[in-house]
C-alpha atoms as a PDB file:
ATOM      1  CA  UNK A   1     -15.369  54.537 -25.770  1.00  0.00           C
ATOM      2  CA  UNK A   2     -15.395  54.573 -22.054  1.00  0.00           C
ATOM      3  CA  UNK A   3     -11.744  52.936 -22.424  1.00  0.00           C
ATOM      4  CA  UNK A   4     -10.474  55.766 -25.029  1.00  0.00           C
ATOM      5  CA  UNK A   5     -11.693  58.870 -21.926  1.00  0.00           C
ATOM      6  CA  UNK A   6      -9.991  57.041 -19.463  1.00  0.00           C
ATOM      7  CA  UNK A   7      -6.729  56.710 -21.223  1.00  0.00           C
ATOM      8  CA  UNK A   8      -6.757  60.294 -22.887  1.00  0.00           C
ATOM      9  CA  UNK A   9      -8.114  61.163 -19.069  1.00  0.00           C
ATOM     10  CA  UNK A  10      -5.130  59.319 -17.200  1.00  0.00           C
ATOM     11  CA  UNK A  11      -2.408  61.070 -19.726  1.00  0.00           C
ATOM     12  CA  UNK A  12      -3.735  64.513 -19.186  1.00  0.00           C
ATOM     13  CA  UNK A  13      -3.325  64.141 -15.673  1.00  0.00           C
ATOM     14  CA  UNK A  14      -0.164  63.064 -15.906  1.00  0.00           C
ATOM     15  CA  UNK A  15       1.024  65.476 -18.342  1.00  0.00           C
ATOM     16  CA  UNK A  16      -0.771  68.551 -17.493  1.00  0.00           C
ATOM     17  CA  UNK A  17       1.609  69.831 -14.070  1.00  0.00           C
ATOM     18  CA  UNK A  18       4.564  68.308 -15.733  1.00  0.00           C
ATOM     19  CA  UNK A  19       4.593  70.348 -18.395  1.00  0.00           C
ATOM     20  CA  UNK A  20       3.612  73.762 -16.374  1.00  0.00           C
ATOM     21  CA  UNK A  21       7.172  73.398 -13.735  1.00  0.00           C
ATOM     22  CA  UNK A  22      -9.004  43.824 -19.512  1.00  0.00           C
ATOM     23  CA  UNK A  23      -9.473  41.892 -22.513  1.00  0.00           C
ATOM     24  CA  UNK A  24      -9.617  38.471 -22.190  1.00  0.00           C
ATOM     25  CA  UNK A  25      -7.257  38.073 -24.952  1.00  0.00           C
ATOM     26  CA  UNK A  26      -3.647  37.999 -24.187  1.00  0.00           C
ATOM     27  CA  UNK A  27      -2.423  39.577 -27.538  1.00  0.00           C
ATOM     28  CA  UNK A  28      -3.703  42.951 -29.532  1.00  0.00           C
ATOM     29  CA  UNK A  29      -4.386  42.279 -32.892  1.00  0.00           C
ATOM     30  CA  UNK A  30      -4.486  45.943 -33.983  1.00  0.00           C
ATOM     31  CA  UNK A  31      -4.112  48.911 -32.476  1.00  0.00           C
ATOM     32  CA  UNK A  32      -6.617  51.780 -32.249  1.00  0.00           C
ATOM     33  CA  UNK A  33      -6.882  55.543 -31.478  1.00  0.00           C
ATOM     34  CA  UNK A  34      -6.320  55.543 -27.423  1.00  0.00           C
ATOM     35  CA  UNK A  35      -7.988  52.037 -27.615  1.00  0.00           C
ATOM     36  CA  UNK A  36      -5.254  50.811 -25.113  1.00  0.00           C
ATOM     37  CA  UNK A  37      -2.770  51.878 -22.667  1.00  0.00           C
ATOM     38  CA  UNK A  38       0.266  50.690 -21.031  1.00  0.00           C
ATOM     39  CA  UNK A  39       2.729  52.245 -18.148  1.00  0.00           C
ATOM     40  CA  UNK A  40       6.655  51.679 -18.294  1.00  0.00           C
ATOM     41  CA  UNK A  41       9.324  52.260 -16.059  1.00  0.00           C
ATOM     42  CA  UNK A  42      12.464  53.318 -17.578  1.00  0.00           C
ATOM     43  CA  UNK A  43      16.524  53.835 -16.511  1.00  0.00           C
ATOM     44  CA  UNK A  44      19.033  55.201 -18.237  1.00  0.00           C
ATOM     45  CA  UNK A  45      21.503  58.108 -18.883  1.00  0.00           C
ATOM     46  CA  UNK A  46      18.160  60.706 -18.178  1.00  0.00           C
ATOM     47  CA  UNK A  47      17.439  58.641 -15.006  1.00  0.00           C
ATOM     48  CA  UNK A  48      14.721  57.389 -13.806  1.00  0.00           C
ATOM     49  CA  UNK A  49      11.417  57.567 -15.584  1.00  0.00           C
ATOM     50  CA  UNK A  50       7.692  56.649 -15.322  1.00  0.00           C
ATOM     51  CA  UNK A  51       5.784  56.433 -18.407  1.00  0.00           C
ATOM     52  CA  UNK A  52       1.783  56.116 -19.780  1.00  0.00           C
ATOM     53  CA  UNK A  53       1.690  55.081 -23.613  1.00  0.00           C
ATOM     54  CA  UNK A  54      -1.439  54.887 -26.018  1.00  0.00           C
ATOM     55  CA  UNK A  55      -1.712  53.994 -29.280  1.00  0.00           C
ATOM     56  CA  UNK A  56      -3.080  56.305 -32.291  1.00  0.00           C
ATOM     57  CA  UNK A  57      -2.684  53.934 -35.054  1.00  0.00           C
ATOM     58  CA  UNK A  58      -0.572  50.327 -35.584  1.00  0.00           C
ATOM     59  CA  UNK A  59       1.844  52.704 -36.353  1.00  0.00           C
ATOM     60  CA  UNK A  60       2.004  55.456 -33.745  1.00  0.00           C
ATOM     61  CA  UNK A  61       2.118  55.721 -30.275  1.00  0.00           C
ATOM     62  CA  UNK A  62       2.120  58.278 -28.195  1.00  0.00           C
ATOM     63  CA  UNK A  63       4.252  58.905 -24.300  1.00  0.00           C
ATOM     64  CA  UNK A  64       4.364  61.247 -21.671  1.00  0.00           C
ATOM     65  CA  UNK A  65       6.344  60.931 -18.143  1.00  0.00           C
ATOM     66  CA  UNK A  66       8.640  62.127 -15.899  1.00  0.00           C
ATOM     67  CA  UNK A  67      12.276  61.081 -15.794  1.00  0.00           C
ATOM     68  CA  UNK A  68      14.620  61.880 -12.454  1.00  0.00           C
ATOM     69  CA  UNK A  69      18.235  61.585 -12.151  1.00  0.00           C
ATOM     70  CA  UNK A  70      19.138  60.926  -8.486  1.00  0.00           C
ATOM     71  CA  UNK A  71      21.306  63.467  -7.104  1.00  0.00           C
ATOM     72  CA  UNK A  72      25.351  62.722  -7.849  1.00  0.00           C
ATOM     73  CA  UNK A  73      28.021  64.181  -5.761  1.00  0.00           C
ATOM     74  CA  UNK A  74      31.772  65.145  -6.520  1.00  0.00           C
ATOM     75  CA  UNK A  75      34.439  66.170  -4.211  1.00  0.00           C
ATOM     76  CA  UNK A  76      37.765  67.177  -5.567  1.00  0.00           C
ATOM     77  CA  UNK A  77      40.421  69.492  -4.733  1.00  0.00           C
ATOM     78  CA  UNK A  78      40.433  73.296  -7.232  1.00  0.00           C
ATOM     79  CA  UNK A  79      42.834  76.060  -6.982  1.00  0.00           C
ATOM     80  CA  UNK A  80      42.504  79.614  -5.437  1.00  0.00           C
ATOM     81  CA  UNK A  81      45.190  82.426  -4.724  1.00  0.00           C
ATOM     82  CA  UNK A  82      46.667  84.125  -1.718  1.00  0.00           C
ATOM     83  CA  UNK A  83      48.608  86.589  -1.955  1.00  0.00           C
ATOM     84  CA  UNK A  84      50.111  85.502  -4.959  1.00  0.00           C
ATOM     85  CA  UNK A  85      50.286  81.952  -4.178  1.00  0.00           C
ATOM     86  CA  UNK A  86      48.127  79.020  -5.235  1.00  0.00           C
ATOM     87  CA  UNK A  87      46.397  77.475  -2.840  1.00  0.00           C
ATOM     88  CA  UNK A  88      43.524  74.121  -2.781  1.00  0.00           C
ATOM     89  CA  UNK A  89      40.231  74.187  -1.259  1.00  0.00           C
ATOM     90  CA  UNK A  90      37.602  71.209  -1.279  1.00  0.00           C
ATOM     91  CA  UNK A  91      34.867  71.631  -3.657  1.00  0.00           C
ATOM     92  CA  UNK A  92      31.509  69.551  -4.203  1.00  0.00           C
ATOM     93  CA  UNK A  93      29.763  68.886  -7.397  1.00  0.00           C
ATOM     94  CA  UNK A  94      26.484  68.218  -8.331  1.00  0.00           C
ATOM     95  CA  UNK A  95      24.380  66.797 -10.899  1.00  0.00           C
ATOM     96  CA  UNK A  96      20.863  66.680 -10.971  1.00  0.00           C
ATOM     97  CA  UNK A  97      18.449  66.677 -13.731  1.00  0.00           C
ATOM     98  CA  UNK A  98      14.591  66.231 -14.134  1.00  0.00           C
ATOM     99  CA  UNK A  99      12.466  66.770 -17.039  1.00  0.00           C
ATOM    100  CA  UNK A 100       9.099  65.670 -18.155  1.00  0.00           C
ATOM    101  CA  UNK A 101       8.369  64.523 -21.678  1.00  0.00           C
ATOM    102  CA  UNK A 102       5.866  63.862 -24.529  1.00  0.00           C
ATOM    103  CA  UNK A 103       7.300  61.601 -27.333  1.00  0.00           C
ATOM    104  CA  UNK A 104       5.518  60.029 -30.588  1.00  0.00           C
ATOM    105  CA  UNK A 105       7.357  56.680 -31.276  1.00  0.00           C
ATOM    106  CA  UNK A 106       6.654  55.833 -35.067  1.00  0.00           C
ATOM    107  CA  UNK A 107       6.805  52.231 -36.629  1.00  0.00           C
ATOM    108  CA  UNK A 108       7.696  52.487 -40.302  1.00  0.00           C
ATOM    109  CA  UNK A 109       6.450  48.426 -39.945  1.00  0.00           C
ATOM    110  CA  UNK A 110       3.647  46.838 -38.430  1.00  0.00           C
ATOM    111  CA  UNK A 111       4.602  43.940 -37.828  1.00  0.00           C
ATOM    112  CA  UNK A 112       7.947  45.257 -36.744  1.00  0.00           C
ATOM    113  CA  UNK A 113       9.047  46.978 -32.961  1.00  0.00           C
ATOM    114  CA  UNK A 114      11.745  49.019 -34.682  1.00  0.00           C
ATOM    115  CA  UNK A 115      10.344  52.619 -34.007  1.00  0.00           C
ATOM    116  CA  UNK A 116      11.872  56.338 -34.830  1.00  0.00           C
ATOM    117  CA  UNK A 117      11.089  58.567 -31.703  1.00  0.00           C
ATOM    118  CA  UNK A 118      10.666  62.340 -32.161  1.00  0.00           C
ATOM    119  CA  UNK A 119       9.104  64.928 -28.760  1.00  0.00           C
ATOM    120  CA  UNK A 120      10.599  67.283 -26.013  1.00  0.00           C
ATOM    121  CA  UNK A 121      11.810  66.945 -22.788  1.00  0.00           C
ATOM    122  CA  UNK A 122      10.993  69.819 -20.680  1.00  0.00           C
ATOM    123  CA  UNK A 123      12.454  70.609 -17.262  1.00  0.00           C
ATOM    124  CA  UNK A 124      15.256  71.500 -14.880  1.00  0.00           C
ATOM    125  CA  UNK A 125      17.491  74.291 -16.522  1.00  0.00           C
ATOM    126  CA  UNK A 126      20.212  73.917 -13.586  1.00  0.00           C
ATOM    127  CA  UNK A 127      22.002  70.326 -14.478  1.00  0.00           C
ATOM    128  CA  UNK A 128      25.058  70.848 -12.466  1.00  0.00           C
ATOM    129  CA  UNK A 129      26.097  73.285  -9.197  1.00  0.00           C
ATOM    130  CA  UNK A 130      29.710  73.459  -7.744  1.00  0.00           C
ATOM    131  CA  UNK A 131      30.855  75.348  -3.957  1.00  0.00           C
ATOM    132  CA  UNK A 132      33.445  75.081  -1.526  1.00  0.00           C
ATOM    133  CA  UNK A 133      32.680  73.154   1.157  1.00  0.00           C
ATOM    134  CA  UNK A 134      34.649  75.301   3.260  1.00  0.00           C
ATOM    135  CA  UNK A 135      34.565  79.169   3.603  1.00  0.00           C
ATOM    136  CA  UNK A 136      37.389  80.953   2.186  1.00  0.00           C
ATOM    137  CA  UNK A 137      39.256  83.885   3.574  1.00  0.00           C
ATOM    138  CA  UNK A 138      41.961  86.206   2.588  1.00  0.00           C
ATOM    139  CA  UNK A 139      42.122  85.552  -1.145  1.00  0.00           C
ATOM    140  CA  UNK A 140      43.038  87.591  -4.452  1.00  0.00           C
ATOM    141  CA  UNK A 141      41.099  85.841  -6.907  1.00  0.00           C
ATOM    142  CA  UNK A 142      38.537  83.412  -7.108  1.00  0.00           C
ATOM    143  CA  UNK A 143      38.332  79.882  -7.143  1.00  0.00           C
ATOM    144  CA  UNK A 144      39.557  78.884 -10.214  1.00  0.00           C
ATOM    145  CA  UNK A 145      37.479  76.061 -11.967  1.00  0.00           C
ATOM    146  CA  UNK A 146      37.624  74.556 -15.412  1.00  0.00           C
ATOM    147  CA  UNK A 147      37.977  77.777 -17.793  1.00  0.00           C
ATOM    148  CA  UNK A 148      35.928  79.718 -15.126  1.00  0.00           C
ATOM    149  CA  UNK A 149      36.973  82.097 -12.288  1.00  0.00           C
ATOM    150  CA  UNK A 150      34.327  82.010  -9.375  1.00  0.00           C
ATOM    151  CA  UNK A 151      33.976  84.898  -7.342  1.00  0.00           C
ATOM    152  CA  UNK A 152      33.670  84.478  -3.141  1.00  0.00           C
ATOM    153  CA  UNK A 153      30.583  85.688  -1.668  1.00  0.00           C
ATOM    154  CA  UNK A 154      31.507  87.869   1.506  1.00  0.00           C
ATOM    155  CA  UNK A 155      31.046  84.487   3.425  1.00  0.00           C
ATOM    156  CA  UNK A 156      33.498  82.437   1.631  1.00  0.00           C
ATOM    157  CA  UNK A 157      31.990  80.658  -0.810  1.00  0.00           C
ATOM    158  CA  UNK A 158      32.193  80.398  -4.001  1.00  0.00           C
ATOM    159  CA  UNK A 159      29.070  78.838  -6.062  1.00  0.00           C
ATOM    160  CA  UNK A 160      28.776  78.034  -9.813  1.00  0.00           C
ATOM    161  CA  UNK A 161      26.333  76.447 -11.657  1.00  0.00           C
ATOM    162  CA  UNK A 162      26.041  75.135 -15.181  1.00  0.00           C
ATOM    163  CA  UNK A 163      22.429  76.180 -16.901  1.00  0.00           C
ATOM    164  CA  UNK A 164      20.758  74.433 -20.802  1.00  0.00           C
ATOM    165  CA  UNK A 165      17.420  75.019 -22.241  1.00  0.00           C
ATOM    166  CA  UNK A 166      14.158  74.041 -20.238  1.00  0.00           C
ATOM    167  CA  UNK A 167      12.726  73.122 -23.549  1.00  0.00           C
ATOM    168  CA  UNK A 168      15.078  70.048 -25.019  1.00  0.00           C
ATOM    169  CA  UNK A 169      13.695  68.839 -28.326  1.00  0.00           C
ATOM    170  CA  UNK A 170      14.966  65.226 -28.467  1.00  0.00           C
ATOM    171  CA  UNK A 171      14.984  62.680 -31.478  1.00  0.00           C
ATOM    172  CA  UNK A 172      16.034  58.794 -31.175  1.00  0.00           C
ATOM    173  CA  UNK A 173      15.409  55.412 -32.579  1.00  0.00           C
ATOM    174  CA  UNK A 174      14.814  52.158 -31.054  1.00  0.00           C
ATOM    175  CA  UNK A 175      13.327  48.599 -30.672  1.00  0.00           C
ATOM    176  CA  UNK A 176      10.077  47.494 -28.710  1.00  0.00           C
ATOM    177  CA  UNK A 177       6.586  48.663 -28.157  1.00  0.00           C
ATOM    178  CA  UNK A 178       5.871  51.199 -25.771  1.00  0.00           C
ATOM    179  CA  UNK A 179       2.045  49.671 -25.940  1.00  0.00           C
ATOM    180  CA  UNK A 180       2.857  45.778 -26.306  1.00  0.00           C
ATOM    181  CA  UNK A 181       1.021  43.727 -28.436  1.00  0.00           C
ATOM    182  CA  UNK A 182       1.088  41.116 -25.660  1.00  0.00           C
ATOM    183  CA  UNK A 183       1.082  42.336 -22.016  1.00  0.00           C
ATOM    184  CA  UNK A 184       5.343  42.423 -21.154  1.00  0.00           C
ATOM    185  CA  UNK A 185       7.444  43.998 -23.766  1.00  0.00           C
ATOM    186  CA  UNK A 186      11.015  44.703 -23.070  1.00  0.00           C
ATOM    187  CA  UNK A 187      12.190  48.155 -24.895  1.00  0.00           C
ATOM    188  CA  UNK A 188      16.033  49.297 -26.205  1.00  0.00           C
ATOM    189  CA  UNK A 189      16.268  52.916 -27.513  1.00  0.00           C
ATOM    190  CA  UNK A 190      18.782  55.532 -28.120  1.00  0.00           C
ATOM    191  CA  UNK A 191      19.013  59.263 -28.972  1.00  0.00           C
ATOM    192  CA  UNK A 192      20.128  62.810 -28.099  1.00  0.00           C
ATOM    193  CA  UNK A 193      18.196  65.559 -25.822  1.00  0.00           C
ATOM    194  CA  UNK A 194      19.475  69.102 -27.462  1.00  0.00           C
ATOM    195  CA  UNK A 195      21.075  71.452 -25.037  1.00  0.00           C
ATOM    196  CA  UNK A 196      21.430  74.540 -26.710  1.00  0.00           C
ATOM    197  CA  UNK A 197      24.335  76.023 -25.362  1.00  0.00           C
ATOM    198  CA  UNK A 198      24.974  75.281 -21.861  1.00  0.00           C
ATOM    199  CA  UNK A 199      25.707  78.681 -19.947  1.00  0.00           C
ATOM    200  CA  UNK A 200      27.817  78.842 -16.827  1.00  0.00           C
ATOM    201  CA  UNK A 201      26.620  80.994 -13.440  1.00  0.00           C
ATOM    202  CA  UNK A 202      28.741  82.832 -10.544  1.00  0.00           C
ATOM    203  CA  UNK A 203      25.900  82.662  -7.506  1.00  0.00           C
ATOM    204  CA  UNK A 204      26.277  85.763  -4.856  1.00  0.00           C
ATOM    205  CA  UNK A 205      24.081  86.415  -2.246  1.00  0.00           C
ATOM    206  CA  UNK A 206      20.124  86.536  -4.018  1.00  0.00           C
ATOM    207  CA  UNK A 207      21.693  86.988  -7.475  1.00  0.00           C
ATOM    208  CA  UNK A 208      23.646  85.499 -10.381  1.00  0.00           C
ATOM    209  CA  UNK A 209      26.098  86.432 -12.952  1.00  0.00           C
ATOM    210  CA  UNK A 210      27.030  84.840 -16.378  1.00  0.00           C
ATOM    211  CA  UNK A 211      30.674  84.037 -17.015  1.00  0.00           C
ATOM    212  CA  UNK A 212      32.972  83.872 -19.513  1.00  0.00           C
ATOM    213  CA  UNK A 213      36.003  81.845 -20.068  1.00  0.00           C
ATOM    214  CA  UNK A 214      39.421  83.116 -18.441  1.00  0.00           C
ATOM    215  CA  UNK A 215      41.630  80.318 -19.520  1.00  0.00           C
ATOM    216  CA  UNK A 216      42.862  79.643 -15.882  1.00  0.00           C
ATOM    217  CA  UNK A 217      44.163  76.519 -16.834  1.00  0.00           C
ATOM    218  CA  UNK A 218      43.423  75.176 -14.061  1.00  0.00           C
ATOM    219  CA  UNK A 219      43.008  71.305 -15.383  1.00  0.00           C
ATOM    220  CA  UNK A 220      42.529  69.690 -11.879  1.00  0.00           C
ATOM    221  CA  UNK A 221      39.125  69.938 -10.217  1.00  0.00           C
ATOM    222  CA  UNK A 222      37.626  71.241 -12.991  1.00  0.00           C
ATOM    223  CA  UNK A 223      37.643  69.164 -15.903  1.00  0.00           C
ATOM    224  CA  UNK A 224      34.299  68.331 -15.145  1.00  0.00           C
ATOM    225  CA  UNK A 225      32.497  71.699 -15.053  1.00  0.00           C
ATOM    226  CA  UNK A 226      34.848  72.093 -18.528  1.00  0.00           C
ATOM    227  CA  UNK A 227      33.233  68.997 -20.054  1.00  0.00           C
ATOM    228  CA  UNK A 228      29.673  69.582 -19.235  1.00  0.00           C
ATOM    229  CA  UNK A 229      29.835  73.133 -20.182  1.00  0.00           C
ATOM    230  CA  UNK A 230      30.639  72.203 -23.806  1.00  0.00           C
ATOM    231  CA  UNK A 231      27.617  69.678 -24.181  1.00  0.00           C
ATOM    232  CA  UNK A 232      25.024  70.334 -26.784  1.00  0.00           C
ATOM    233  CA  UNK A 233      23.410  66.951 -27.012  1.00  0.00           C
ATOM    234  CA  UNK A 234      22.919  64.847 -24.469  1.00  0.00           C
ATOM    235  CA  UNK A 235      23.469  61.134 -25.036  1.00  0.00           C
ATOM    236  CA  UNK A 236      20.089  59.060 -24.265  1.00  0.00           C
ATOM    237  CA  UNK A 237      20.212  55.643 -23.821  1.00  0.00           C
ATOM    238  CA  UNK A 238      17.186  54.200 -21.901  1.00  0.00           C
ATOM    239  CA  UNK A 239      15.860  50.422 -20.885  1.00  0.00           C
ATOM    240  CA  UNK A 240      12.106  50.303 -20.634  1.00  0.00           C
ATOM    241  CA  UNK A 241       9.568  47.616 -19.859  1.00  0.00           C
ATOM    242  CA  UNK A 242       6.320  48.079 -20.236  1.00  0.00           C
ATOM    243  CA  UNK A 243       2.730  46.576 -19.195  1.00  0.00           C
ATOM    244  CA  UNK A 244      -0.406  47.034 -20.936  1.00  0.00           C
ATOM    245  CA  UNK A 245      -3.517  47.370 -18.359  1.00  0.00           C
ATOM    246  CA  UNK A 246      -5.960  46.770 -21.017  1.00  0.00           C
END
């Protein structure tokens, strides 16, 4: 009993501000309600995660954590105008995601690791930002990026940002224990966070503005921002090991 509070205890902690932002034997023979827990550390296309996992039955386990993706930059070369002439300026992409999430992992099998994962990832609705690095004088337009015009702030810049849902419902499949049956397990899984829509943003000073396509053609610097912008589902593949502390 004391073993259940402190595992239901240690995944409410863990859990709880996410979401508002020793046996002597080596080997489990079954699996209980919150009768065990394990932590895993996890990389892959959603970053860098930290997870706690408890069981409910032999054939469901529950997860909550945190995954990061490190900040990645992007420096290319997009097109504004002058006067009627195209002109390049510098600009600097960035991606940077972070989301927490609660998953249920179900094992059709128990003797099997094969598991169908259903949950949410909640989080960071601003995946990707884009700005000059230089200020910009003297133009007609804006600077033209992927399928987007971005308007210059009375300093210069010009700032866009790329925006999906906070709330990401997320379904996937894969193979290993998220609570091993002996203490190391090794985990493989794939699946697909859902976007919604991705929106894209024009920043000005202390506000922001939707846009909307203007075609610019402009396939250059931003092929990037025109990629992203179109993703619904987000491709998860993760590598996990895991340790169970009792």
């Amino acid at each position: 009993m004391k073993r259940r509070i402190f595992a239901i205890s240690i995944m409410a902690a863990l859990v709880g501000p996410q979401m508002a932002m020793a046996q002597t034997s080596s080997r489990v023979s079954n699996l209980g309600y919150f009768d065990h827990l394990a932590v895993g550390l996890n990389v892959g296309t959603p970053g860098i995660g930290l997870e706690v996992a408890a069981p409910i039955t032999d054939f469901v386990a529950i997860r909550v954590g945190y995954s990061l993706m490190p900040e990645l930059k992007y420096k290319t070369d997009v097109n504004y105008t002058v006067k009627g002439k195209k002109e390049k300026t510098e600009v600097e992409g960035k991606l940077h995601m972070g989301d927490a999430k609660l998953l249920l992992d179900y094992y059709p099998l128990k003797a099997s690791s094969f598991h169908l994962t259903g949950g949410f990832f909640l989080g960071k609705e601003e995946v990707v930002t884009a700005e000059n690095t230089t200020p910009v004088t003297t133009v007609d337009g804006g600077l033209e990026i992927g399928d987007y015009i971005i308007g210059f702030d009375k300093n210069g810049y010009a700032k866009a940002s790329i925006e999906v849902a906070k709330f990401k419902p997320y379904v996937g499949l894969g193979f290993g224990r998220a609570v091993p049956r002996r203490r190391l397990s090794v985990d493989f899984e794939v699946g697909a966070q859902f976007w919604g829509s991705p929106k894209v943003y024009e920043h000005q000073t202390g506000t922001k503005q939707r846009l909307t396509k203007n075609n610019t053609g402009d396939n250059d610097g931003g092929e990037a921002i025109r990629v992203i912008s179109k993703i619904t589902a987000y491709p998860v593949l993760n590598l996990r090991i895991s340790g169970r502390i009792f």
